[in-house]
PDB file of N, CA and C in Angstrom:
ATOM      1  N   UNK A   1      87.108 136.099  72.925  1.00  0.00           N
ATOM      2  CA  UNK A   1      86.737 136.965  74.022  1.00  0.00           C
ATOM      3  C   UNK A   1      87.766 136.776  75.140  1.00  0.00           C
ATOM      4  N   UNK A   2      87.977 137.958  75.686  1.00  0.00           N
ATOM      5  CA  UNK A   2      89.630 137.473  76.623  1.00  0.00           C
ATOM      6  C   UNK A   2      88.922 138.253  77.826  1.00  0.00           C
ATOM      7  N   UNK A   3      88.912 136.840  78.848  1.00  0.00           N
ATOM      8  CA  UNK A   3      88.792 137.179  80.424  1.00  0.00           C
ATOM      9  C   UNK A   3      89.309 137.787  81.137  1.00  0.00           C
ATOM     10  N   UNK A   4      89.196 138.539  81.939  1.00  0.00           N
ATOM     11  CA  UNK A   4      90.300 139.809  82.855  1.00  0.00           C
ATOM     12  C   UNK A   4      90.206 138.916  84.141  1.00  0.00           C
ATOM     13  N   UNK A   5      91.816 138.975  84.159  1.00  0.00           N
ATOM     14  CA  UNK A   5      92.576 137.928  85.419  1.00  0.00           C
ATOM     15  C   UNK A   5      92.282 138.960  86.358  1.00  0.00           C
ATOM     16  N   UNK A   6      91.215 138.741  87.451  1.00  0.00           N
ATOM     17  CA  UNK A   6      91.579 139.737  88.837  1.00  0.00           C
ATOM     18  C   UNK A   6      91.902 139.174  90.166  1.00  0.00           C
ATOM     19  N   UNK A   7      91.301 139.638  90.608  1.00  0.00           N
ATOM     20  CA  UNK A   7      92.072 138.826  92.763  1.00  0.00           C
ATOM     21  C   UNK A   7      90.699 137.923  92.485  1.00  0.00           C
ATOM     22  N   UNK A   8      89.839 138.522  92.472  1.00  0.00           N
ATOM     23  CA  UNK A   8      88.345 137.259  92.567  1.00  0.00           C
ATOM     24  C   UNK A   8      88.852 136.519  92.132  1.00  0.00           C
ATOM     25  N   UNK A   9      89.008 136.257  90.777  1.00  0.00           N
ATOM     26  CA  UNK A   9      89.293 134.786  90.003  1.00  0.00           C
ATOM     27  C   UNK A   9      90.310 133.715  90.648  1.00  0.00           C
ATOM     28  N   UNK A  10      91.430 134.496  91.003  1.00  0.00           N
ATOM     29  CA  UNK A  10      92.586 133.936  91.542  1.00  0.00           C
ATOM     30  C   UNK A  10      91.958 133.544  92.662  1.00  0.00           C
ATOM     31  N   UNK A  11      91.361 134.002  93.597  1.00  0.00           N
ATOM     32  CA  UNK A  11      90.882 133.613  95.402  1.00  0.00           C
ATOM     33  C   UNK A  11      89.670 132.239  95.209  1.00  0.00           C
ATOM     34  N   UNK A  12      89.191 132.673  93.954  1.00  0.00           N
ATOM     35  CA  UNK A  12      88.023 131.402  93.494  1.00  0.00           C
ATOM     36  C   UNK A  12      88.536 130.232  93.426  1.00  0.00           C
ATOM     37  N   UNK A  13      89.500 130.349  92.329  1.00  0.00           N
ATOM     38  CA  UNK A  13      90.227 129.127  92.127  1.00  0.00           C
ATOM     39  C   UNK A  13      91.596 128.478  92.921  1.00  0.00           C
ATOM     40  N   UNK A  14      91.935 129.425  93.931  1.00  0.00           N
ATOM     41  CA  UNK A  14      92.582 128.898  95.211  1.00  0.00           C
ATOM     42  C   UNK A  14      92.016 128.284  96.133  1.00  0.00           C
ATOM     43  N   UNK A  15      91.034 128.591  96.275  1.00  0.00           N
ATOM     44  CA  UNK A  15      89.916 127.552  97.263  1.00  0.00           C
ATOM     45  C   UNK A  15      89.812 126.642  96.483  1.00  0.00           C
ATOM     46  N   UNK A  16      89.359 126.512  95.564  1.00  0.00           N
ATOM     47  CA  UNK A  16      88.881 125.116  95.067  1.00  0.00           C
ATOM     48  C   UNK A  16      90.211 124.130  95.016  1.00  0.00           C
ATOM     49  N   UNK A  17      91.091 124.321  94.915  1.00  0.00           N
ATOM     50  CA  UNK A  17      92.468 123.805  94.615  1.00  0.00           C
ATOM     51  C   UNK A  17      92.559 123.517  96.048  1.00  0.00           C
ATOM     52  N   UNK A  18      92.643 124.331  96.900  1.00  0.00           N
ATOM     53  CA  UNK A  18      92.838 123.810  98.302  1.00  0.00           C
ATOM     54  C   UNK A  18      91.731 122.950  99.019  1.00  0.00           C
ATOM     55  N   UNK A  19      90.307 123.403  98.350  1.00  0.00           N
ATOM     56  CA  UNK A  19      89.325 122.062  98.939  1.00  0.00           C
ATOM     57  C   UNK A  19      89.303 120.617  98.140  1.00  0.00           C
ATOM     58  N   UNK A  20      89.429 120.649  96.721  1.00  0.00           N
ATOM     59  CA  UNK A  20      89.542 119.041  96.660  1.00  0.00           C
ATOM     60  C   UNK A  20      90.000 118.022  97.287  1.00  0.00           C
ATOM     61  N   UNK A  21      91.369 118.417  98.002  1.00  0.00           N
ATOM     62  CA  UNK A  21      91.825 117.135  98.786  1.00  0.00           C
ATOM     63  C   UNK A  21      90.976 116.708 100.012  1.00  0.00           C
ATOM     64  N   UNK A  22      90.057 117.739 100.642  1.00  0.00           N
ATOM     65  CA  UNK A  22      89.555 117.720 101.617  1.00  0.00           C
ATOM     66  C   UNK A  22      87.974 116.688 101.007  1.00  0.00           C
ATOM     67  N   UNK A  23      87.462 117.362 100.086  1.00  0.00           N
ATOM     68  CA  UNK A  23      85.964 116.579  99.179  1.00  0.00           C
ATOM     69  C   UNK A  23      86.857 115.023  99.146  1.00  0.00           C
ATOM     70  N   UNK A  24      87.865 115.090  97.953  1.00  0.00           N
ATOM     71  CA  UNK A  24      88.373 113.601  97.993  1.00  0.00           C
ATOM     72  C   UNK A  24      88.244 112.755  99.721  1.00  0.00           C
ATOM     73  N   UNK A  25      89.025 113.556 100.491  1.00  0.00           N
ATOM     74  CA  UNK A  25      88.905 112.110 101.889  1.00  0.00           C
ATOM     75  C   UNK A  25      87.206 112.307 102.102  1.00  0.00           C
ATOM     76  N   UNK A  26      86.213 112.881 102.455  1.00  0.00           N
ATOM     77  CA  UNK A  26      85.036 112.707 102.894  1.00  0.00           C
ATOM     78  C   UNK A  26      84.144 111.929 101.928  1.00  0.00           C
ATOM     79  N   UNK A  27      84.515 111.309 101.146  1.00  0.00           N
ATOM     80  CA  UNK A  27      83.927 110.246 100.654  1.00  0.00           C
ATOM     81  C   UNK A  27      83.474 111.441  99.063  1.00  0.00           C
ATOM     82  N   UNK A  28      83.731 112.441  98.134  1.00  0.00           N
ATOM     83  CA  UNK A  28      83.471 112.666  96.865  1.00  0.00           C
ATOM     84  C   UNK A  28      84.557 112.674  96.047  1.00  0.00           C
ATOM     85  N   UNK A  29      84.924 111.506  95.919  1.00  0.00           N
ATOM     86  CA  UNK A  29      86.086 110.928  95.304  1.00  0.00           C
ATOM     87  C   UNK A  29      85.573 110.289  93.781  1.00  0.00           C
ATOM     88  N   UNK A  30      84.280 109.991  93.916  1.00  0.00           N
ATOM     89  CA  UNK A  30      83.100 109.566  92.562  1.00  0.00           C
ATOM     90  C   UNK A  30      83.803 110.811  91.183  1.00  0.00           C
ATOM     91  N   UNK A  31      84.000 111.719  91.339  1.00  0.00           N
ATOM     92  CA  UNK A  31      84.593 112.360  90.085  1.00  0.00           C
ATOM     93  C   UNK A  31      85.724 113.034  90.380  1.00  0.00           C
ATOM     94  N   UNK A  32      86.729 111.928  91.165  1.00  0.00           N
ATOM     95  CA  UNK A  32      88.354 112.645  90.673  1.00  0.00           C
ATOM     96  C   UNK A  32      88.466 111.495  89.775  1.00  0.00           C
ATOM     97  N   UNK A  33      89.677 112.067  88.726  1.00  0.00           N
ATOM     98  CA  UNK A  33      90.088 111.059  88.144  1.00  0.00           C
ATOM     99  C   UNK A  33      90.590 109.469  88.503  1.00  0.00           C
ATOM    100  N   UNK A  34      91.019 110.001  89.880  1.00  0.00           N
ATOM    101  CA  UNK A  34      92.413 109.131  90.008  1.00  0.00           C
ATOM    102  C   UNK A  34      91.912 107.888  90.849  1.00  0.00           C
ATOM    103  N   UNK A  35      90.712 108.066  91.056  1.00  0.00           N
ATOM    104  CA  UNK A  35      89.703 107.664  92.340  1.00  0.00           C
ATOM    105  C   UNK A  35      89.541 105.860  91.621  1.00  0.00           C
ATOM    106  N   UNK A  36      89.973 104.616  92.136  1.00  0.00           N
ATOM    107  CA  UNK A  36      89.756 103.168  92.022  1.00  0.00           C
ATOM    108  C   UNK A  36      89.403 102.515  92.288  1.00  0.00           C
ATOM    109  N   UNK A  37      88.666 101.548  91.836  1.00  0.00           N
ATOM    110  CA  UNK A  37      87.703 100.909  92.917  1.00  0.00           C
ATOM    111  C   UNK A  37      88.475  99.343  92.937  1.00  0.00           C
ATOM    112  N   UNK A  38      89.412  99.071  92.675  1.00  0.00           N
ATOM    113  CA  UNK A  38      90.330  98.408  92.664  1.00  0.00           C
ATOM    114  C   UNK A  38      91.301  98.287  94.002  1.00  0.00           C
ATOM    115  N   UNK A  39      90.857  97.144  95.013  1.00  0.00           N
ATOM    116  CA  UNK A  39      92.059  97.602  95.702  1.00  0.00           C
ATOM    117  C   UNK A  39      93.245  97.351  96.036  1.00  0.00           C
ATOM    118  N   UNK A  40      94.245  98.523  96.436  1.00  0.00           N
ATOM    119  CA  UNK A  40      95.718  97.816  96.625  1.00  0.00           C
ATOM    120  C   UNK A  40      96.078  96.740  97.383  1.00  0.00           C
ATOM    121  N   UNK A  41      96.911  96.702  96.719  1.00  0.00           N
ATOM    122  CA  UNK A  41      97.609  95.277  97.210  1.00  0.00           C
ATOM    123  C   UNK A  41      98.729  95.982  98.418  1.00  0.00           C
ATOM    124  N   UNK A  42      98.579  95.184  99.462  1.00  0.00           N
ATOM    125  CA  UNK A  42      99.697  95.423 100.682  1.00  0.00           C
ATOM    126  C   UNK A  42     100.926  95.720 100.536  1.00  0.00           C
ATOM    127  N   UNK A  43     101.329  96.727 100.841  1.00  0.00           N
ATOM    128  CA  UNK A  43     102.537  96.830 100.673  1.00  0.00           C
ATOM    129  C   UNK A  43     103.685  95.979 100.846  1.00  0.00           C
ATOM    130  N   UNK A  44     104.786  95.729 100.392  1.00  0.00           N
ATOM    131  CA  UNK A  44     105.943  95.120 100.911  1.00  0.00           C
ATOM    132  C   UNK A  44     107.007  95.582 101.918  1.00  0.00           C
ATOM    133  N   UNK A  45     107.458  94.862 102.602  1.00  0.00           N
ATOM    134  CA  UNK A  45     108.604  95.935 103.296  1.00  0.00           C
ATOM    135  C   UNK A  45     109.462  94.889 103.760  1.00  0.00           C
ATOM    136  N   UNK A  46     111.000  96.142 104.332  1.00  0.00           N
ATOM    137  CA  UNK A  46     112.123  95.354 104.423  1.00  0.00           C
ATOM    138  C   UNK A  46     112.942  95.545 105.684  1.00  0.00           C
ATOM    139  N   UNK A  47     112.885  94.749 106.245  1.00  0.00           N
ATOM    140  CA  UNK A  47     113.243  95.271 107.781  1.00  0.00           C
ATOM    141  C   UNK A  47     114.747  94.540 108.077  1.00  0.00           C
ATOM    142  N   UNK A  48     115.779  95.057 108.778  1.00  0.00           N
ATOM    143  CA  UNK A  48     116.615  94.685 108.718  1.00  0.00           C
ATOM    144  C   UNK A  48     117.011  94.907 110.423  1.00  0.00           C
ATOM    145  N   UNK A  49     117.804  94.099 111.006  1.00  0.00           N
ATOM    146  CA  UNK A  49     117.804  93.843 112.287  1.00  0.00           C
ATOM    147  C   UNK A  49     119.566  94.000 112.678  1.00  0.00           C
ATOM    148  N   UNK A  50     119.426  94.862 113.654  1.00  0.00           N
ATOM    149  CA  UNK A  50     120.980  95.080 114.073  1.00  0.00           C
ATOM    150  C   UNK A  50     120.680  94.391 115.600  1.00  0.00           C
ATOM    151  N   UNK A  51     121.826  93.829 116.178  1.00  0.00           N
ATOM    152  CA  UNK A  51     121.824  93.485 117.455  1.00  0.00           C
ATOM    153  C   UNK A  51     123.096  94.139 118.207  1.00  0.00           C
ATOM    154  N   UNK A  52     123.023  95.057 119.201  1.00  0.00           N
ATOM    155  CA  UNK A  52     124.164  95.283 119.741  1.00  0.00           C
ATOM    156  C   UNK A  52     124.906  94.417 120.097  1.00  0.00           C
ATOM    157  N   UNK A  53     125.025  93.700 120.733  1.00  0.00           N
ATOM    158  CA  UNK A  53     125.708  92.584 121.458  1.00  0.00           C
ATOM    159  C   UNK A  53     126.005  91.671 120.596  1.00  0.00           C
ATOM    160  N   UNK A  54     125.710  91.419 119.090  1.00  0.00           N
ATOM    161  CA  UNK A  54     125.208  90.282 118.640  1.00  0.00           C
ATOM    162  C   UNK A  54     124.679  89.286 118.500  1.00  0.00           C
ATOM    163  N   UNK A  55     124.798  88.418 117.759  1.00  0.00           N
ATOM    164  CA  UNK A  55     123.878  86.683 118.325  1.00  0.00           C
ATOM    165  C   UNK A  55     124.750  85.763 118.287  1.00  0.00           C
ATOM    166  N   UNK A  56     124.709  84.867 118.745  1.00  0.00           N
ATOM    167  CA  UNK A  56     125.204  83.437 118.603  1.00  0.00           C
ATOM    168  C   UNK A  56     124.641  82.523 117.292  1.00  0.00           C
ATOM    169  N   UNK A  57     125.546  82.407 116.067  1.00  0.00           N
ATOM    170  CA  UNK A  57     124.718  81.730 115.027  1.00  0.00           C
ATOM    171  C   UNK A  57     124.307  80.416 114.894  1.00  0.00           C
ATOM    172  N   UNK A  58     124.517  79.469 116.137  1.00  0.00           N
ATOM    173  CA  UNK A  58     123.660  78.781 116.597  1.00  0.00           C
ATOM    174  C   UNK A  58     122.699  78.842 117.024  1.00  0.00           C
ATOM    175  N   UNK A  59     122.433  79.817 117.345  1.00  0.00           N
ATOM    176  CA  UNK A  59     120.765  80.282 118.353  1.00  0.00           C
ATOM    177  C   UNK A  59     119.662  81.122 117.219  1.00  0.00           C
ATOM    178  N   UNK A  60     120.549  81.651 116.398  1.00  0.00           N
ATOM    179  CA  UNK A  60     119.931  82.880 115.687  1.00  0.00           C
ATOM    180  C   UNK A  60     119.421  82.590 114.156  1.00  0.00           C
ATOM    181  N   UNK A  61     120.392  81.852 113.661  1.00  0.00           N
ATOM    182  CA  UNK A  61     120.326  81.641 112.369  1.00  0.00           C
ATOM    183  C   UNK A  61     119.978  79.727 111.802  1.00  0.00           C
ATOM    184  N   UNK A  62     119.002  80.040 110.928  1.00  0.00           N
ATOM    185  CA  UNK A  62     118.586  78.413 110.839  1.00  0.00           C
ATOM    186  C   UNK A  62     119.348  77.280 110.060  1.00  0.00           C
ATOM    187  N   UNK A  63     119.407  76.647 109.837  1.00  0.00           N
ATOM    188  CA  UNK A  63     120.481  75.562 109.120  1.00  0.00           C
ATOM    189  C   UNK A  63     120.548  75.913 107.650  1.00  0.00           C
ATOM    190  N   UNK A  64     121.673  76.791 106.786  1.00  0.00           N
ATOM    191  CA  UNK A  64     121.865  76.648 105.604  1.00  0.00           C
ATOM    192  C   UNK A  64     121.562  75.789 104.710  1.00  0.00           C
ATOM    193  N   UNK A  65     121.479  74.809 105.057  1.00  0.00           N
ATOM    194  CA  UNK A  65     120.769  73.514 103.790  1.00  0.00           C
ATOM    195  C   UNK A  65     119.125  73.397 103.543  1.00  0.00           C
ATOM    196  N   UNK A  66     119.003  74.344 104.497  1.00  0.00           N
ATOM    197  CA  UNK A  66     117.340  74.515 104.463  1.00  0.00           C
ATOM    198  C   UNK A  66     116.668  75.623 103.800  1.00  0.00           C
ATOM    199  N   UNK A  67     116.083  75.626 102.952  1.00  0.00           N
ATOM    200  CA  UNK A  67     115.591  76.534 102.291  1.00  0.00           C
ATOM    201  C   UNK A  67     114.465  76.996 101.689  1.00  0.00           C
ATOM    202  N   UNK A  68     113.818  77.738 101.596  1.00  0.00           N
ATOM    203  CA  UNK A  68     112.435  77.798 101.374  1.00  0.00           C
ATOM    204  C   UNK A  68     111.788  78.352 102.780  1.00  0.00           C
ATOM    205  N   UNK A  69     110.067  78.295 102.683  1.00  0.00           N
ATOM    206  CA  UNK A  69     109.199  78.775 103.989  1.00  0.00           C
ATOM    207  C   UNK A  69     109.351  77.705 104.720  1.00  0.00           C
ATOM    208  N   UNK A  70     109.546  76.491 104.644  1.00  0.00           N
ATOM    209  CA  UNK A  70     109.896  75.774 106.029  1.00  0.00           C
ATOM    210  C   UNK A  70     110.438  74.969 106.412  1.00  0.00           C
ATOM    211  N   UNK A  71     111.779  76.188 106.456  1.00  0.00           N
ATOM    212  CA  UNK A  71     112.931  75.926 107.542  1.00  0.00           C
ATOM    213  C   UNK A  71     112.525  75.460 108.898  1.00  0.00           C
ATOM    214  N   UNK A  72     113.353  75.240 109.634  1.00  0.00           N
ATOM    215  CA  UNK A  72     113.199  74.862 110.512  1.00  0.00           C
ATOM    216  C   UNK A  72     114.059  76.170 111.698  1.00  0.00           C
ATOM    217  N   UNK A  73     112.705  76.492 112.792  1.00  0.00           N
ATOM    218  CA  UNK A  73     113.650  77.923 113.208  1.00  0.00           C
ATOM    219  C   UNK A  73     114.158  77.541 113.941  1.00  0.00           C
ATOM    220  N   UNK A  74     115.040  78.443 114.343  1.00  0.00           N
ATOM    221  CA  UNK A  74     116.224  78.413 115.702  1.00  0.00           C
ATOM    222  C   UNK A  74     115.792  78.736 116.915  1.00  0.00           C
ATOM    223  N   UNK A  75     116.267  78.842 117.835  1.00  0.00           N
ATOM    224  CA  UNK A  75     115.941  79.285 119.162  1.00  0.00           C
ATOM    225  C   UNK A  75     115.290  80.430 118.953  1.00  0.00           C
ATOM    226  N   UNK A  76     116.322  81.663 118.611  1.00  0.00           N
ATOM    227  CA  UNK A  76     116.504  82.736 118.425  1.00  0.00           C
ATOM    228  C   UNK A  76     115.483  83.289 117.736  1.00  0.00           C
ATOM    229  N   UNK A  77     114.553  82.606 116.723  1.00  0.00           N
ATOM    230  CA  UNK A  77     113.589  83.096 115.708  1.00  0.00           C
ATOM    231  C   UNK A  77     112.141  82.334 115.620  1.00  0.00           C
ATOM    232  N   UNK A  78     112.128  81.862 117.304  1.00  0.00           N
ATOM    233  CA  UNK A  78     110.892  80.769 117.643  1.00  0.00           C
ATOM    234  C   UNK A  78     109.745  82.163 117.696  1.00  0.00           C
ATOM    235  N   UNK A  79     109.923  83.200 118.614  1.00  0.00           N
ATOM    236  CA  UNK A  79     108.680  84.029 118.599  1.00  0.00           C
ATOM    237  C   UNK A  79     108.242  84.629 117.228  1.00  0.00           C
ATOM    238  N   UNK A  80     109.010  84.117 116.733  1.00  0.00           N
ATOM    239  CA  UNK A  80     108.729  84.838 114.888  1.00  0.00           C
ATOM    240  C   UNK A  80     107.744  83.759 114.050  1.00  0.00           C
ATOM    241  N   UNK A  81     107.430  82.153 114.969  1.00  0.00           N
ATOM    242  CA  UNK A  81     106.906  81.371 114.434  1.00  0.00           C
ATOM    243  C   UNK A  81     105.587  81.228 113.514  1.00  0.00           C
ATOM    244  N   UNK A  82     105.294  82.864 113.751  1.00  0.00           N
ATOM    245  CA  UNK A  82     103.475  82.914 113.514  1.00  0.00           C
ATOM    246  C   UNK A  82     104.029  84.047 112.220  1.00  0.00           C
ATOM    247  N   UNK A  83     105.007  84.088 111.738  1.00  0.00           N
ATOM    248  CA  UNK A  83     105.795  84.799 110.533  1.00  0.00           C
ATOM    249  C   UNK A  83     106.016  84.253 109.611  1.00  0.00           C
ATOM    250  N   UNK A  84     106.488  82.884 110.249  1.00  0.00           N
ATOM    251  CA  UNK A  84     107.506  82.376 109.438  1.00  0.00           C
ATOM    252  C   UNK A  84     107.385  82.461 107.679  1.00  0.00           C
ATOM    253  N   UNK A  85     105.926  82.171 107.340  1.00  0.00           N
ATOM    254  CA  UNK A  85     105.854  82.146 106.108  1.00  0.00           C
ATOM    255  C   UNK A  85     105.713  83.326 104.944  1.00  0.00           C
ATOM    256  N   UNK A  86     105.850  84.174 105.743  1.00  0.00           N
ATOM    257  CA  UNK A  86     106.599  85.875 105.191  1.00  0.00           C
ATOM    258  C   UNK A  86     107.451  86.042 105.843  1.00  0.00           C
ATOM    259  N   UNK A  87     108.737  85.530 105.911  1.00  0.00           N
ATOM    260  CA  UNK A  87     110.175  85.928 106.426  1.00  0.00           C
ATOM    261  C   UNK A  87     110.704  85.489 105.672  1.00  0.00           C
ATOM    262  N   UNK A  88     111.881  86.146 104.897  1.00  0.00           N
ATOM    263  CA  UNK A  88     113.224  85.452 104.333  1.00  0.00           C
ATOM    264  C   UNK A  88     114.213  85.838 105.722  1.00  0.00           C
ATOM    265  N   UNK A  89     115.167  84.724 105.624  1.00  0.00           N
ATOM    266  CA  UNK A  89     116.189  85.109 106.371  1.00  0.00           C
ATOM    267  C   UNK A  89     117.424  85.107 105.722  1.00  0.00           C
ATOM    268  N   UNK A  90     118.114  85.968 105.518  1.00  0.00           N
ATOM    269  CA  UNK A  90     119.518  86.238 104.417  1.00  0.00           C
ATOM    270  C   UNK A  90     120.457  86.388 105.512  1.00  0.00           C
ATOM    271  N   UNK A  91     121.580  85.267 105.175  1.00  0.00           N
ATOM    272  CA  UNK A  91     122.927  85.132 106.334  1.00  0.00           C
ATOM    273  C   UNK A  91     123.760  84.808 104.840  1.00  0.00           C
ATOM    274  N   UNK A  92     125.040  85.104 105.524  1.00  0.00           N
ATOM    275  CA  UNK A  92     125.893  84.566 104.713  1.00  0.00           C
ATOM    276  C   UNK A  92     126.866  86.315 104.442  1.00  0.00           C
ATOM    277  N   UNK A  93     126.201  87.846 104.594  1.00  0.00           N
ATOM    278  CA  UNK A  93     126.543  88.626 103.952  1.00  0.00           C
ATOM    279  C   UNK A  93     127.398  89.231 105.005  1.00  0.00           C
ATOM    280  N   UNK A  94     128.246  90.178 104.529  1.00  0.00           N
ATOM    281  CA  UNK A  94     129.469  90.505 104.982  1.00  0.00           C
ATOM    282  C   UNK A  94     130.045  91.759 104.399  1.00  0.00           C
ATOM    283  N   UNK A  95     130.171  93.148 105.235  1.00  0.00           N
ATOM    284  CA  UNK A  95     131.248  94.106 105.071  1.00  0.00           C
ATOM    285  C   UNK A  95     132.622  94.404 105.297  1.00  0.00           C
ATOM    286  N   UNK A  96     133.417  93.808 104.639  1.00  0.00           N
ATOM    287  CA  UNK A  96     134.829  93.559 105.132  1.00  0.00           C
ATOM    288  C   UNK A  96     135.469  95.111 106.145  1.00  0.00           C
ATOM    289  N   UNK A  97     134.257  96.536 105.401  1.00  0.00           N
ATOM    290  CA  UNK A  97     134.909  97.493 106.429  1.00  0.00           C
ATOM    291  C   UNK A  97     134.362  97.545 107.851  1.00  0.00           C
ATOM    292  N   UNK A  98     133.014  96.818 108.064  1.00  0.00           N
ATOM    293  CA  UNK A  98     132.286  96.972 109.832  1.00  0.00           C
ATOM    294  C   UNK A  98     132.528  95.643 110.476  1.00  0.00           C
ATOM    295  N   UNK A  99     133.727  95.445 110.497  1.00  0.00           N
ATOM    296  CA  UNK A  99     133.959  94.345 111.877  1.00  0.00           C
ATOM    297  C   UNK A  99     134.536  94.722 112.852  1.00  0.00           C
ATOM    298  N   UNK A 100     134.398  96.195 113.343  1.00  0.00           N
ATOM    299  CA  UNK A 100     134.995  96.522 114.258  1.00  0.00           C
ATOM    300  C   UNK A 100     134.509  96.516 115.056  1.00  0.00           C
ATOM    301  N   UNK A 101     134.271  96.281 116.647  1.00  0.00           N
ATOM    302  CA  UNK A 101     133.293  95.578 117.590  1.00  0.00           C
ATOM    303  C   UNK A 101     132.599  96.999 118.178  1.00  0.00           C
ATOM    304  N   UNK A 102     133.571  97.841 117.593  1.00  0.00           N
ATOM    305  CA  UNK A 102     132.610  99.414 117.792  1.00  0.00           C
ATOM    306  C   UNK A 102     132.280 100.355 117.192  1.00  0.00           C
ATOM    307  N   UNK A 103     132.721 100.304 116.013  1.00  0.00           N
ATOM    308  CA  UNK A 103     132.676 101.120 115.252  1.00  0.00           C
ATOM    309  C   UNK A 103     131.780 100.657 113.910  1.00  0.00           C
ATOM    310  N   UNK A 104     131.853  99.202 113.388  1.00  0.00           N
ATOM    311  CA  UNK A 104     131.372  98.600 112.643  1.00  0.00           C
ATOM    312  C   UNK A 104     129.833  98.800 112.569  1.00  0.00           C
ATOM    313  N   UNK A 105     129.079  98.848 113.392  1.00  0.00           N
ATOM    314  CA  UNK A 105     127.362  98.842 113.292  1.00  0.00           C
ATOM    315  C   UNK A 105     127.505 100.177 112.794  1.00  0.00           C
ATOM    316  N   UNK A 106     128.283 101.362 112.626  1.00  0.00           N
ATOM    317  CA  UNK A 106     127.712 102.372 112.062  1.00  0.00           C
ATOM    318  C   UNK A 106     127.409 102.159 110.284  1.00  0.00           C
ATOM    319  N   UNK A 107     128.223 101.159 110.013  1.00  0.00           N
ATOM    320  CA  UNK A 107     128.329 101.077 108.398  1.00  0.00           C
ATOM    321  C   UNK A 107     128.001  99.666 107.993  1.00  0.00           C
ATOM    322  N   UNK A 108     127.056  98.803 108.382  1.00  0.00           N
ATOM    323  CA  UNK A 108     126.695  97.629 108.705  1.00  0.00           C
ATOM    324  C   UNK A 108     125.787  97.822 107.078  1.00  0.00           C
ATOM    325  N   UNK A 109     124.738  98.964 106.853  1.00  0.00           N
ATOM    326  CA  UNK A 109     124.278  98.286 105.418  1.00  0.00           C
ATOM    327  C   UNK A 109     124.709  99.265 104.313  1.00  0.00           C
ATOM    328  N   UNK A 110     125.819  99.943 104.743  1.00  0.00           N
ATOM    329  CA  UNK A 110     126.335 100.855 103.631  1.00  0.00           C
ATOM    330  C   UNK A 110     127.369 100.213 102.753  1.00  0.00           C
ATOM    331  N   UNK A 111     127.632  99.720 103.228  1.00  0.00           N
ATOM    332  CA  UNK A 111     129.068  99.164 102.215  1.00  0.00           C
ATOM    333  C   UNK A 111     130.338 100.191 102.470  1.00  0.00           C
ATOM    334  N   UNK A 112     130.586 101.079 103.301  1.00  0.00           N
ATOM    335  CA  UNK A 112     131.275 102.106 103.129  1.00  0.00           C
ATOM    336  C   UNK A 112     132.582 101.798 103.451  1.00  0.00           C
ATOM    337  N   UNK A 113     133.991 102.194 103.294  1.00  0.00           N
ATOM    338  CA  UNK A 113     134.860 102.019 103.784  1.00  0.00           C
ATOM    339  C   UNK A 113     134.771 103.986 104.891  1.00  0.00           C
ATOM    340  N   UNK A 114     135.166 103.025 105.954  1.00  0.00           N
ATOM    341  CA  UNK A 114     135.431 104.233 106.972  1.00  0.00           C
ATOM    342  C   UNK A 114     136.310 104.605 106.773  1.00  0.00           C
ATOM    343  N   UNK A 115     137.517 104.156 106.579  1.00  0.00           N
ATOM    344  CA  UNK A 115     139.166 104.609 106.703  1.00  0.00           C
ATOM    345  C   UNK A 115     139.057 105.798 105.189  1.00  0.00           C
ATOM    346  N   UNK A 116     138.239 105.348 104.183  1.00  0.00           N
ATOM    347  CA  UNK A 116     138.744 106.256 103.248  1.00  0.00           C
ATOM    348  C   UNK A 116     138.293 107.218 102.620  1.00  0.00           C
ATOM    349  N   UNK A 117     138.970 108.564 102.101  1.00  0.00           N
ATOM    350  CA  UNK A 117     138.891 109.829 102.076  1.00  0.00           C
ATOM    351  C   UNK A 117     137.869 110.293 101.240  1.00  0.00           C
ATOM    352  N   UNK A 118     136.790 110.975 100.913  1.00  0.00           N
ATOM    353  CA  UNK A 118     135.644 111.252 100.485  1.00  0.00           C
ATOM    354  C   UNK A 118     136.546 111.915  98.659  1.00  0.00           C
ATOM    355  N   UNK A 119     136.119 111.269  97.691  1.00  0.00           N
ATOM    356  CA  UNK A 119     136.579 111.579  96.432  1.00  0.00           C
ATOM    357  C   UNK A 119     137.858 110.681  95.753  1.00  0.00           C
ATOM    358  N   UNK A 120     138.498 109.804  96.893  1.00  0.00           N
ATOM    359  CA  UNK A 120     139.634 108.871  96.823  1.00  0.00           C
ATOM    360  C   UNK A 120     139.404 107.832  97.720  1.00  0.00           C
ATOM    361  N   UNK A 121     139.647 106.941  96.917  1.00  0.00           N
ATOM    362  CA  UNK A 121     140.441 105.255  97.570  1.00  0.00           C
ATOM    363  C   UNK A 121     138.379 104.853  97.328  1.00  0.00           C
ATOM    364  N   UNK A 122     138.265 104.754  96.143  1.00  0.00           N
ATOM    365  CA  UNK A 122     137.019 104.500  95.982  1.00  0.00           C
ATOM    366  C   UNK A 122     136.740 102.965  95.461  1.00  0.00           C
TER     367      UNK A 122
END
């Protein structure tokens, strides 16, 4: 038996398509599929810190021989103390093209060479 596609059908099933997301947040989430009663785990994230001026890596950065959650912090990373044990701190890394005292923070986590020509000197 073959159904005749008209505007009703189509306008029926455009609403409904456009109200599920709305049923899902008000709490009838009980019969979507996707719906878990399992819950997530916190996200991770990665924050990376530019300083205009820079730091002093005496003040900023903690003693290389130390490693693990407890290091011992620096001046520089005392208000971070209530962190400490979700912080890595990664020193040591280096873009041989952003050491330019002005130009360099533009390409600080790209790796990019500035000087060279888009398709060459790759």
């Amino acid at each position: 038996m073959r159904t005749q596609l008209n505007r009703r059908y189509i306008l029926r099933g455009a609403g409904a398509l456009i109200a599920l997301p709305a049923l899902e947040s008000i709490g009838f989430c009980r019969f979507a599929s996707a719906a878990s009663t399992v819950p997530a785990a916190p996200s991770k994230r990665c924050v990376f810190l530019s300083i205009g001026f820079g730091v002093t890596k005496e003040t900023w950065f903690p003693d290389q021989a130390q490693t693990g959650n407890d290091y011992e912090l620096s001046e520089g990373l005392e208000p971070l103390a209530r962190h400490q044990s979700d912080i890595t701190v990664v020193q040591g890394c280096s873009n041989q093209y952003s050491n330019e005292a002005h130009w360099g923070s533009t390409f600080w986590l790209t790796g990019a060479n500035r000087y060279s020509v888009p398709g060459q000197n790759m």
